[in-house]
N, C-alpha and C. Protein backbone atom coordinates (compact mmCIF):
# COMPACT_ATOMS: atom_id res chain seq x y z
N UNK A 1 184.49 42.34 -4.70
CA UNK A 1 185.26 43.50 -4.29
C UNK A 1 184.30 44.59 -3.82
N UNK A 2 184.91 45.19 -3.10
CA UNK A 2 183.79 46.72 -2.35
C UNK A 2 183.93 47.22 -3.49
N UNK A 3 182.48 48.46 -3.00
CA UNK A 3 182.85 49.54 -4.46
C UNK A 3 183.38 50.62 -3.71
N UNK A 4 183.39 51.45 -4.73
CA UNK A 4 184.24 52.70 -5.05
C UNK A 4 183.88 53.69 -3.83
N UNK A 5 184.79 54.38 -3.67
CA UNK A 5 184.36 55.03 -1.86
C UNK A 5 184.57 56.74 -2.31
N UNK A 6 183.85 57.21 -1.66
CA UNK A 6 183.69 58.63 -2.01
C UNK A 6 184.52 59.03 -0.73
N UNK A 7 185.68 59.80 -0.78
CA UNK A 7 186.78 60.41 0.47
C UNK A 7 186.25 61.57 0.73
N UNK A 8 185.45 61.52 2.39
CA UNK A 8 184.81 62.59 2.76
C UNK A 8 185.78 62.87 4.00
N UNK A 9 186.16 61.62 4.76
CA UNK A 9 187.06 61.98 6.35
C UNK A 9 188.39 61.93 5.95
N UNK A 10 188.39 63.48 5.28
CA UNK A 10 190.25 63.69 5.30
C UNK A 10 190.79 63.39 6.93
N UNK A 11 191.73 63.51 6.57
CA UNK A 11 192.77 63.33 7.80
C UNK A 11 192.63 65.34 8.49
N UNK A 12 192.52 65.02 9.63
CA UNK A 12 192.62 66.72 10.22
C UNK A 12 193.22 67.80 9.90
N UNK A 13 194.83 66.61 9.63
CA UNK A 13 195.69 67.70 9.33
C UNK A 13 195.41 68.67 8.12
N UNK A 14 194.83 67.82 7.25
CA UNK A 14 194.66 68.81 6.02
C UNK A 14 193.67 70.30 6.12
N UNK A 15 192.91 69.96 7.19
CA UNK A 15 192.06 70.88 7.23
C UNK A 15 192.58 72.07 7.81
N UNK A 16 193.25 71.49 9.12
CA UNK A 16 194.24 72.66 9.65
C UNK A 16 194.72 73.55 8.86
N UNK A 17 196.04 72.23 8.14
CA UNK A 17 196.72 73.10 7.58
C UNK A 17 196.81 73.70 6.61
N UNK A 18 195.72 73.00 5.27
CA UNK A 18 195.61 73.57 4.25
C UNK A 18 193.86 73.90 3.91
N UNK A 19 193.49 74.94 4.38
CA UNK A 19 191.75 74.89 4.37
C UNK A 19 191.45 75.10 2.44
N UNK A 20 192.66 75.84 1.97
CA UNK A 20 191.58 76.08 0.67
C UNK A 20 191.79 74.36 -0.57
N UNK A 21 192.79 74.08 -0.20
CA UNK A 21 193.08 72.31 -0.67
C UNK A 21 192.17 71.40 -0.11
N UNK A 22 191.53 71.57 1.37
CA UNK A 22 190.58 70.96 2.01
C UNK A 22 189.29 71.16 1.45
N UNK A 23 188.85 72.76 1.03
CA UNK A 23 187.96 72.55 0.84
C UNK A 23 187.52 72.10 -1.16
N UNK A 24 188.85 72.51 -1.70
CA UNK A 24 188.87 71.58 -2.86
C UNK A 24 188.29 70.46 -3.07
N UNK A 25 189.28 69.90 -2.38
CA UNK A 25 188.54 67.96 -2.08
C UNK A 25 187.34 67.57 -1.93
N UNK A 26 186.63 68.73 -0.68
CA UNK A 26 185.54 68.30 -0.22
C UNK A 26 184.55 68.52 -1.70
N UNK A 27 185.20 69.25 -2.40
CA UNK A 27 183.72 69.74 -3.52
C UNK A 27 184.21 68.54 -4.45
N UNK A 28 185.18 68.24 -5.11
CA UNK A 28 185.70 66.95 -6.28
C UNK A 28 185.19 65.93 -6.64
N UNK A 29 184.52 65.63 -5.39
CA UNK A 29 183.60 63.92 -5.52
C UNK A 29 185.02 63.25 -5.59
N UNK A 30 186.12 63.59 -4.82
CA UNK A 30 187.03 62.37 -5.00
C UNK A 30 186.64 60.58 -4.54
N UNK A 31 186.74 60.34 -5.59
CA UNK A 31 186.32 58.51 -5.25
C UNK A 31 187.56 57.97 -5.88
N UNK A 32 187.28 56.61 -4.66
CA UNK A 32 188.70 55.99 -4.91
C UNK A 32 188.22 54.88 -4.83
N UNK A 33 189.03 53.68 -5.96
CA UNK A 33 189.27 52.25 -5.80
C UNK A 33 188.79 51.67 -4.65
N UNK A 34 188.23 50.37 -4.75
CA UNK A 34 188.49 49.47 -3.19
C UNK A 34 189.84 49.39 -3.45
N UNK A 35 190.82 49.16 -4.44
CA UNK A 35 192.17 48.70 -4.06
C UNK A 35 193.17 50.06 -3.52
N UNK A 36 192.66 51.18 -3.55
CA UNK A 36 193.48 52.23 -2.95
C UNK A 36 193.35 52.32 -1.30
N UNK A 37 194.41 52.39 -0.43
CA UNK A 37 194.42 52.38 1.01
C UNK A 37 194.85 53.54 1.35
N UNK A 38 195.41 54.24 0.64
CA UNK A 38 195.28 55.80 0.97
C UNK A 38 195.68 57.02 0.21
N UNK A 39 195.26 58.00 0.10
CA UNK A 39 195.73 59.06 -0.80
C UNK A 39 196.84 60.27 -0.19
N UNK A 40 198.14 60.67 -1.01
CA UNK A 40 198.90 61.56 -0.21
C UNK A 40 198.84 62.64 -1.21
N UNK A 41 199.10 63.83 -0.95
CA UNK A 41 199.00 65.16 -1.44
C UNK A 41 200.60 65.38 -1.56
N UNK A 42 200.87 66.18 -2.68
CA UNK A 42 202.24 66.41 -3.09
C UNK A 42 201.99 67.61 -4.03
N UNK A 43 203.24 68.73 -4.29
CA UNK A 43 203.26 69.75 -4.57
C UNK A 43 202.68 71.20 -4.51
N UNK A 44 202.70 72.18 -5.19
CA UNK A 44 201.62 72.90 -5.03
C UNK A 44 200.81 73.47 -3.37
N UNK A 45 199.31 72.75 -4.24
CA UNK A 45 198.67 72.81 -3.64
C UNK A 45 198.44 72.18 -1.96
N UNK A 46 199.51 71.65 -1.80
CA UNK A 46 200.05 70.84 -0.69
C UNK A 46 200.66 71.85 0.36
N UNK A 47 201.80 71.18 1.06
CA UNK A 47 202.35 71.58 2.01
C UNK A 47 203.52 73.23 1.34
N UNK A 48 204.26 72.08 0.20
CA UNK A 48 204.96 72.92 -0.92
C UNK A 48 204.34 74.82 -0.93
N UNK A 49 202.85 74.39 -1.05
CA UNK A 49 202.39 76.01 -1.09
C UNK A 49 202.86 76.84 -2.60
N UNK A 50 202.25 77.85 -2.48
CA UNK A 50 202.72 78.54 -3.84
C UNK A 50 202.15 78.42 -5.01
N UNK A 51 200.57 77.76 -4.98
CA UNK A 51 200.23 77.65 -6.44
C UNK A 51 199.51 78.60 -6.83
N UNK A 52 199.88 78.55 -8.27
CA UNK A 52 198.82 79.52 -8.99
C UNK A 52 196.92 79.05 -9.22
N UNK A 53 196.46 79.95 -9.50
CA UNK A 53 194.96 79.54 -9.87
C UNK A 53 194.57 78.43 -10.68
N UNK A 54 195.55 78.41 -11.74
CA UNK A 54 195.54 77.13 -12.59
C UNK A 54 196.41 76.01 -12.37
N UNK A 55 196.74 75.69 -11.20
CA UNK A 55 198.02 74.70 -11.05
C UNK A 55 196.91 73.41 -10.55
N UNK A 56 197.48 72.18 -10.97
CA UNK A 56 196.53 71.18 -10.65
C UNK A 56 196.88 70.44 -9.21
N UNK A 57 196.32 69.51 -9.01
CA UNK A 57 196.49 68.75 -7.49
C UNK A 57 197.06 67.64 -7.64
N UNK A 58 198.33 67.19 -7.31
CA UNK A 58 199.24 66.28 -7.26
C UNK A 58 198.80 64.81 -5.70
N UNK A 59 198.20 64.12 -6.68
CA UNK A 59 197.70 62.66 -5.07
C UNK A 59 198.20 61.84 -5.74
N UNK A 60 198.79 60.90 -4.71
CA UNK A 60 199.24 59.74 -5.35
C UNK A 60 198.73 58.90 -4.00
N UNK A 61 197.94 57.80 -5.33
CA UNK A 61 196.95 56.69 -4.67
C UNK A 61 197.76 55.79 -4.72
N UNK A 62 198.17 55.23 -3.44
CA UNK A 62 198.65 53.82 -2.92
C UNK A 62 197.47 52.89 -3.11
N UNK A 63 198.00 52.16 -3.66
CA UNK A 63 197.30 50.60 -4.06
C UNK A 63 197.84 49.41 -3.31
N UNK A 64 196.79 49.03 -2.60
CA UNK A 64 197.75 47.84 -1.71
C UNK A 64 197.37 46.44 -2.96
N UNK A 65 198.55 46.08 -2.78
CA UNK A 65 198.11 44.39 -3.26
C UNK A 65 198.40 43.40 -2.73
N UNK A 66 198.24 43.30 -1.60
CA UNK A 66 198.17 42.43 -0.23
C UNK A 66 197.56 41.35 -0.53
N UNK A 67 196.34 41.36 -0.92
CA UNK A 67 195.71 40.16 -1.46
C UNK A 67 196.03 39.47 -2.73
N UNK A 68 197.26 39.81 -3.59
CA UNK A 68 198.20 38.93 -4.94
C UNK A 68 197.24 39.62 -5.86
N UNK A 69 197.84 39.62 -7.31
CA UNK A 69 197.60 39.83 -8.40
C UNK A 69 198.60 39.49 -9.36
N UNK A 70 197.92 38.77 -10.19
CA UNK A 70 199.24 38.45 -11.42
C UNK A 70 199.74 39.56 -11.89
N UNK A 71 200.89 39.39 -12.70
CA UNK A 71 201.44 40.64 -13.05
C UNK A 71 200.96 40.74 -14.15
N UNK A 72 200.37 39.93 -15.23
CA UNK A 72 199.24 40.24 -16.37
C UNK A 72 197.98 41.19 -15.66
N UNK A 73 197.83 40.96 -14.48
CA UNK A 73 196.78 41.38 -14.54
C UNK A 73 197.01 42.95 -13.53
N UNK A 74 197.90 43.32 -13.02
CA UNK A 74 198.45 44.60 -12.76
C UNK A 74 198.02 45.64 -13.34
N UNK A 75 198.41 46.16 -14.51
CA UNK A 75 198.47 47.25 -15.07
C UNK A 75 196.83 47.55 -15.63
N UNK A 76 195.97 46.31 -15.87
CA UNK A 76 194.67 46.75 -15.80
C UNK A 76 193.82 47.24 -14.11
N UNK A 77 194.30 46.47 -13.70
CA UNK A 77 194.10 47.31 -12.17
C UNK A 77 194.36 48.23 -11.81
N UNK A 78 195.59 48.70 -12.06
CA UNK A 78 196.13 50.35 -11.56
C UNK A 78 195.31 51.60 -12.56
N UNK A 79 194.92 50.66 -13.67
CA UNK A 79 194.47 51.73 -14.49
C UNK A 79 192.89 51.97 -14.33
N UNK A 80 192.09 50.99 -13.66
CA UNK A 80 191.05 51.13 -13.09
C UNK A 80 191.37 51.72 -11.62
N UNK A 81 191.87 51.85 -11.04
CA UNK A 81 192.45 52.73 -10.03
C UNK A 81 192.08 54.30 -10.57
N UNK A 82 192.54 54.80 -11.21
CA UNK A 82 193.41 56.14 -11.80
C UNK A 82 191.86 56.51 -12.78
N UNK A 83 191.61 55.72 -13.32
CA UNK A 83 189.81 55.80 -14.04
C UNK A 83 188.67 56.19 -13.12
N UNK A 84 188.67 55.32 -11.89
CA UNK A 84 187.77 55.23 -10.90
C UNK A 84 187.91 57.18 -10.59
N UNK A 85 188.84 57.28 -10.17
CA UNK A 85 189.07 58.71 -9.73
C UNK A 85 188.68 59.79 -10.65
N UNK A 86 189.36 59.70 -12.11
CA UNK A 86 189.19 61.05 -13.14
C UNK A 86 188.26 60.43 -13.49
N UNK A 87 186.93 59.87 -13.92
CA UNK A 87 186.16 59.66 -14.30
C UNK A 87 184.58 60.22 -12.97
N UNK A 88 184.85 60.40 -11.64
CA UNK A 88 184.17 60.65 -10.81
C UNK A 88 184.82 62.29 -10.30
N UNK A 89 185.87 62.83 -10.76
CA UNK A 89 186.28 64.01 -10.58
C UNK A 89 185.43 65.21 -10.88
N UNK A 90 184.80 66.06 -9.91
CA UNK A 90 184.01 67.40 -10.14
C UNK A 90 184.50 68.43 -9.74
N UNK A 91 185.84 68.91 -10.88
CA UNK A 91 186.26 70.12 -10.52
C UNK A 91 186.96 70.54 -11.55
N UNK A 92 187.13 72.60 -11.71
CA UNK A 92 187.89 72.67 -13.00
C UNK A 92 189.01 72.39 -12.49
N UNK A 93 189.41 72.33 -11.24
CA UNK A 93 191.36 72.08 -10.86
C UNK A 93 191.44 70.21 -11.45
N UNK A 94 192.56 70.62 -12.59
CA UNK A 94 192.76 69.32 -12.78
C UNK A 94 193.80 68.49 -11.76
N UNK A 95 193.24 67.06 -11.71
CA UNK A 95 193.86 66.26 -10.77
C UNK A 95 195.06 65.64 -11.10
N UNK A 96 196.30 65.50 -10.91
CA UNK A 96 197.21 64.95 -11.34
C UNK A 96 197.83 63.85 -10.82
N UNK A 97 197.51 62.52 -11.01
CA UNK A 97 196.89 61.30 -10.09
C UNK A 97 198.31 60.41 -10.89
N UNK A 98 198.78 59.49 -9.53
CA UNK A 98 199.96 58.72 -10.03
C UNK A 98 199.29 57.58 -8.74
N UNK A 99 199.51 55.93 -9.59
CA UNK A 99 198.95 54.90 -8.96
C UNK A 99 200.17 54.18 -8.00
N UNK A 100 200.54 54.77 -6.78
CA UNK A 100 201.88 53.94 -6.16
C UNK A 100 201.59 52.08 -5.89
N UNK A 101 202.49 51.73 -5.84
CA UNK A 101 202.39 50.35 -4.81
C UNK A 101 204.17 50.05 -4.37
N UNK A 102 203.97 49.60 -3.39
CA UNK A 102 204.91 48.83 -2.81
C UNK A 102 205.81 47.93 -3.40
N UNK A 103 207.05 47.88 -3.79
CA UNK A 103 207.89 46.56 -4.31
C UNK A 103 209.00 46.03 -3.82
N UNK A 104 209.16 47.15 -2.72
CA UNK A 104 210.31 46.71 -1.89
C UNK A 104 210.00 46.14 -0.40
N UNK A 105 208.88 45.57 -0.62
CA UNK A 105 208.15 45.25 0.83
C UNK A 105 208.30 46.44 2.27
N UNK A 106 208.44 47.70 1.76
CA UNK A 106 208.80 48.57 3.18
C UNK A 106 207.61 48.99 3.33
N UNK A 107 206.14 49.10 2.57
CA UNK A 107 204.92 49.18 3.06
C UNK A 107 204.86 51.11 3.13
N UNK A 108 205.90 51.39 1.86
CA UNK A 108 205.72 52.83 1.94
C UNK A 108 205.75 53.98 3.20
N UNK A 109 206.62 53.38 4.18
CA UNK A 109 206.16 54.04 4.70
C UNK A 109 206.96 55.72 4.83
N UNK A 110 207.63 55.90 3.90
CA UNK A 110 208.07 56.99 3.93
C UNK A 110 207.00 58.07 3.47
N UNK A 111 206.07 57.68 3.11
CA UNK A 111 205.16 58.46 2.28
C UNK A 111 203.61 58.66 3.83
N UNK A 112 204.40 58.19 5.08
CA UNK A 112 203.73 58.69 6.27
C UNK A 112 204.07 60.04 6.78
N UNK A 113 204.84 60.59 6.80
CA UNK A 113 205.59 61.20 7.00
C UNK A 113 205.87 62.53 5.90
N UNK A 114 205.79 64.18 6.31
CA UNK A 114 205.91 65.08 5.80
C UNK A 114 207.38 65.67 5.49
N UNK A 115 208.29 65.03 5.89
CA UNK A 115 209.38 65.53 5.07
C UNK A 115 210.28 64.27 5.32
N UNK A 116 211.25 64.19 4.11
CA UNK A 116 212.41 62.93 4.16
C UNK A 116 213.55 62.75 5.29
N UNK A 117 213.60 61.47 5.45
CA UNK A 117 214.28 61.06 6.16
C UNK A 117 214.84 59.68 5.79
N UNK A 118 216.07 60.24 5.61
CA UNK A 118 216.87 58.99 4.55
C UNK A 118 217.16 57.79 5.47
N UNK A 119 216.66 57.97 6.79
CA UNK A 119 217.30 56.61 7.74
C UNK A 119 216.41 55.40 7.25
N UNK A 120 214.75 56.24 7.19
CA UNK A 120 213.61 55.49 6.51
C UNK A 120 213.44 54.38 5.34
N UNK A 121 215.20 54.60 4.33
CA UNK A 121 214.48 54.03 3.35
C UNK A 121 216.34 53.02 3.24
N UNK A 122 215.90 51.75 3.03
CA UNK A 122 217.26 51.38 3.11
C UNK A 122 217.91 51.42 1.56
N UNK A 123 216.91 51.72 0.72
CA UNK A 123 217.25 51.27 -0.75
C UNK A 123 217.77 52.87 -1.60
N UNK A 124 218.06 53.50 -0.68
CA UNK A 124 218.19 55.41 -1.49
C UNK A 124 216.88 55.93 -1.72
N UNK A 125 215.89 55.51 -1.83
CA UNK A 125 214.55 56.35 -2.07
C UNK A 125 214.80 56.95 -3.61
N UNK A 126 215.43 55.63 -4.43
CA UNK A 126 215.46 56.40 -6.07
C UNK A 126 214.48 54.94 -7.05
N UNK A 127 213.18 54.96 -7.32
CA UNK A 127 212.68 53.93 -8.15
C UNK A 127 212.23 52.93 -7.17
N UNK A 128 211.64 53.39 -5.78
CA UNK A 128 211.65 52.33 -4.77
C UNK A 128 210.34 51.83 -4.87
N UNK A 129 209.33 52.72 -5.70
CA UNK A 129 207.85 51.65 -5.69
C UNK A 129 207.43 52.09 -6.76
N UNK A 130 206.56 51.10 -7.18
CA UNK A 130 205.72 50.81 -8.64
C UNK A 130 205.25 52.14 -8.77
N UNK A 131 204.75 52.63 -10.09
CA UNK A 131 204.52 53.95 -10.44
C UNK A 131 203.66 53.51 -11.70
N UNK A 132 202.28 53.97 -11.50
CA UNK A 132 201.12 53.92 -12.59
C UNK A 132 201.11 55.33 -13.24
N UNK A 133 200.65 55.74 -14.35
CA UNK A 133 200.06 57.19 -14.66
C UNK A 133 199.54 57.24 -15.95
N UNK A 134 198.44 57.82 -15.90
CA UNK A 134 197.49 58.02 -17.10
C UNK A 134 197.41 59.69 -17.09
N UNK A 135 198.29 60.11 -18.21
CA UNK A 135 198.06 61.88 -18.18
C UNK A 135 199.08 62.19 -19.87
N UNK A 136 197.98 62.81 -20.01
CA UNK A 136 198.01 63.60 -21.13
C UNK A 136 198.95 62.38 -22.45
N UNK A 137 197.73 61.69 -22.79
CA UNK A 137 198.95 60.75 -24.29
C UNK A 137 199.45 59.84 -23.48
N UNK A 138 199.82 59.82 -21.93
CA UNK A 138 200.54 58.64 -21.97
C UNK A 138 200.07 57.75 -20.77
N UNK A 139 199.84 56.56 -20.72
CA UNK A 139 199.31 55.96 -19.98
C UNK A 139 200.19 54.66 -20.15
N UNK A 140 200.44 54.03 -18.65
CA UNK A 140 201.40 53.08 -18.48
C UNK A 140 202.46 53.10 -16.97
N UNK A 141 202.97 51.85 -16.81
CA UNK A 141 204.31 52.01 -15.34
C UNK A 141 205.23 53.27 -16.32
N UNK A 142 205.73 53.71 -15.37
CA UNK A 142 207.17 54.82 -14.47
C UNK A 142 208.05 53.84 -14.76
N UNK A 143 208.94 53.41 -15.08
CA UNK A 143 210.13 52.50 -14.78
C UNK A 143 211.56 53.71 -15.10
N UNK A 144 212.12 53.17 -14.17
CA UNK A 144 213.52 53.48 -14.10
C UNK A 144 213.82 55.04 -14.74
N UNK A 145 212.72 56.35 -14.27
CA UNK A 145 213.03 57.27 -14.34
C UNK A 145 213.71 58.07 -13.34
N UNK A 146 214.32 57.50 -12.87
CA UNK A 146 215.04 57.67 -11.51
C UNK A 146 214.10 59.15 -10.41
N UNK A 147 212.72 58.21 -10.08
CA UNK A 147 212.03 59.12 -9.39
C UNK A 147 212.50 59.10 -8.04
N UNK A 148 213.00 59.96 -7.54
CA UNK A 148 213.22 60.99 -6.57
C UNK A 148 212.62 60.69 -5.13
N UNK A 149 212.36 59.82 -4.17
CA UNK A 149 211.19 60.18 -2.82
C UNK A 149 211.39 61.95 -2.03
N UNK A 150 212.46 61.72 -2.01
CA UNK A 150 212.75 63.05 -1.43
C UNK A 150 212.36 64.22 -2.28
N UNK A 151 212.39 64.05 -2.93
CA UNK A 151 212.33 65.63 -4.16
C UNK A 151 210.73 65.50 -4.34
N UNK A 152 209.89 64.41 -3.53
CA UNK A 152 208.14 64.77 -3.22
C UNK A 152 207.69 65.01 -2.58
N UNK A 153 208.44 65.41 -1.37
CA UNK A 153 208.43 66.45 -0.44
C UNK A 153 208.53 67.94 -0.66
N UNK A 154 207.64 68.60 0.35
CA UNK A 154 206.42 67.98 1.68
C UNK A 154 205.65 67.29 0.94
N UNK A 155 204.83 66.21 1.54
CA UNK A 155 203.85 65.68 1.45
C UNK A 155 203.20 65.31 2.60
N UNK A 156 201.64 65.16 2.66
CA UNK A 156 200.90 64.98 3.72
C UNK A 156 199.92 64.19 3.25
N UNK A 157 199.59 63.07 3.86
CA UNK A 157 198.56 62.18 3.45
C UNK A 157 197.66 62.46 4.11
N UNK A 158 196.89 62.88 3.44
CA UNK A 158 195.47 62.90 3.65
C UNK A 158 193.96 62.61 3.75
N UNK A 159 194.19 61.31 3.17
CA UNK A 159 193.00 60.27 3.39
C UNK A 159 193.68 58.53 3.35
N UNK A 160 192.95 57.62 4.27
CA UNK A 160 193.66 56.47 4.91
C UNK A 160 191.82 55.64 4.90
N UNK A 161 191.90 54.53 4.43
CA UNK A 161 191.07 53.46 4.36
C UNK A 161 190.79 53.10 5.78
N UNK A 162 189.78 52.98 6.25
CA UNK A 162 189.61 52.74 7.61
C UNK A 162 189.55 51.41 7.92
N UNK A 163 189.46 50.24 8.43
CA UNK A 163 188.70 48.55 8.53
C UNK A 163 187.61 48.80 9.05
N UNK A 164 187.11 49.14 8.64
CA UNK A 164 185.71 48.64 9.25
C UNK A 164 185.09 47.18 9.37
């Protein structure tokens, strides 16, 4: 497997549009998984706007698993996902990191895109992809908390795995 990638070429938009979240990032040492293909920004410090000094940074790392994984062996992966990141994190803004993947084969792609559009998702956009999270005591899948796509809007993705 590649190693761990340090996210230096945000996507433009972020810089545009959000310079003091841009230049957040740039100081964090955000590193990500080989299995993460891209990171999106949500709340706050995002498009949302409006945070306070102490409000943390909401990314949620898409994990492709394109290449199979047992489902024994899942939840140690997502959690080396979510490790890789807070363990290489250099900043007092805490990061508030959720591990997505795909389960409805739509390849996420609503999470391209800065505001909802219900034509996008054929399934309601309620519990439509896997959900990792390691924060505060609890670590483990999201199941059937009837998470919301729309209600994580705006969002803007801001860093994308290149092929090289």
């Amino acid at each position: 497997m590649k190693p761990a990638t340090r996210a230096t070429d945000f996507e433009s938009s972020l810089a545009s549009s959000l310079p003091k979240t841009h230049a957040l990032l740039n100081s964090s040492n955000l590193t990500l998984h080989p299995a993460v293909s891209c990171v999106v920004l949500h709340g706050s410090r995002g498009l949302a706007g409006g945070y306070r000094p102490d409000s943390d940074i909401d990314l949620s790392l898409h994990v492709d698993l394109s290449e199979g994984i047992a489902a024994s062996e899942l939840p140690v992966l997502l959690r080396e996902v979510l490790e890789t990141t807070l363990r290489n994190w250099r900043s007092s803004i805490e990061a508030d990191l959720a591990a997505i993947f795909d389960i409805r084969n739509c390849r996420l792609k609503c999470f391209d895109r800065t505001s909802w559009d219900a034509q996008l998702c054929a399934t309601g956009g309620i519990d439509c992809f896997g959900l990792y999270k390691i924060q505060k005591g609890f670590n483990g899948f999201v199941n059937n908390a009837g998470v919301q796509v729309e209600l994580m809007y705006p969002c803007l993705k801001i860093w994308q795995r290149r092929n090289d």
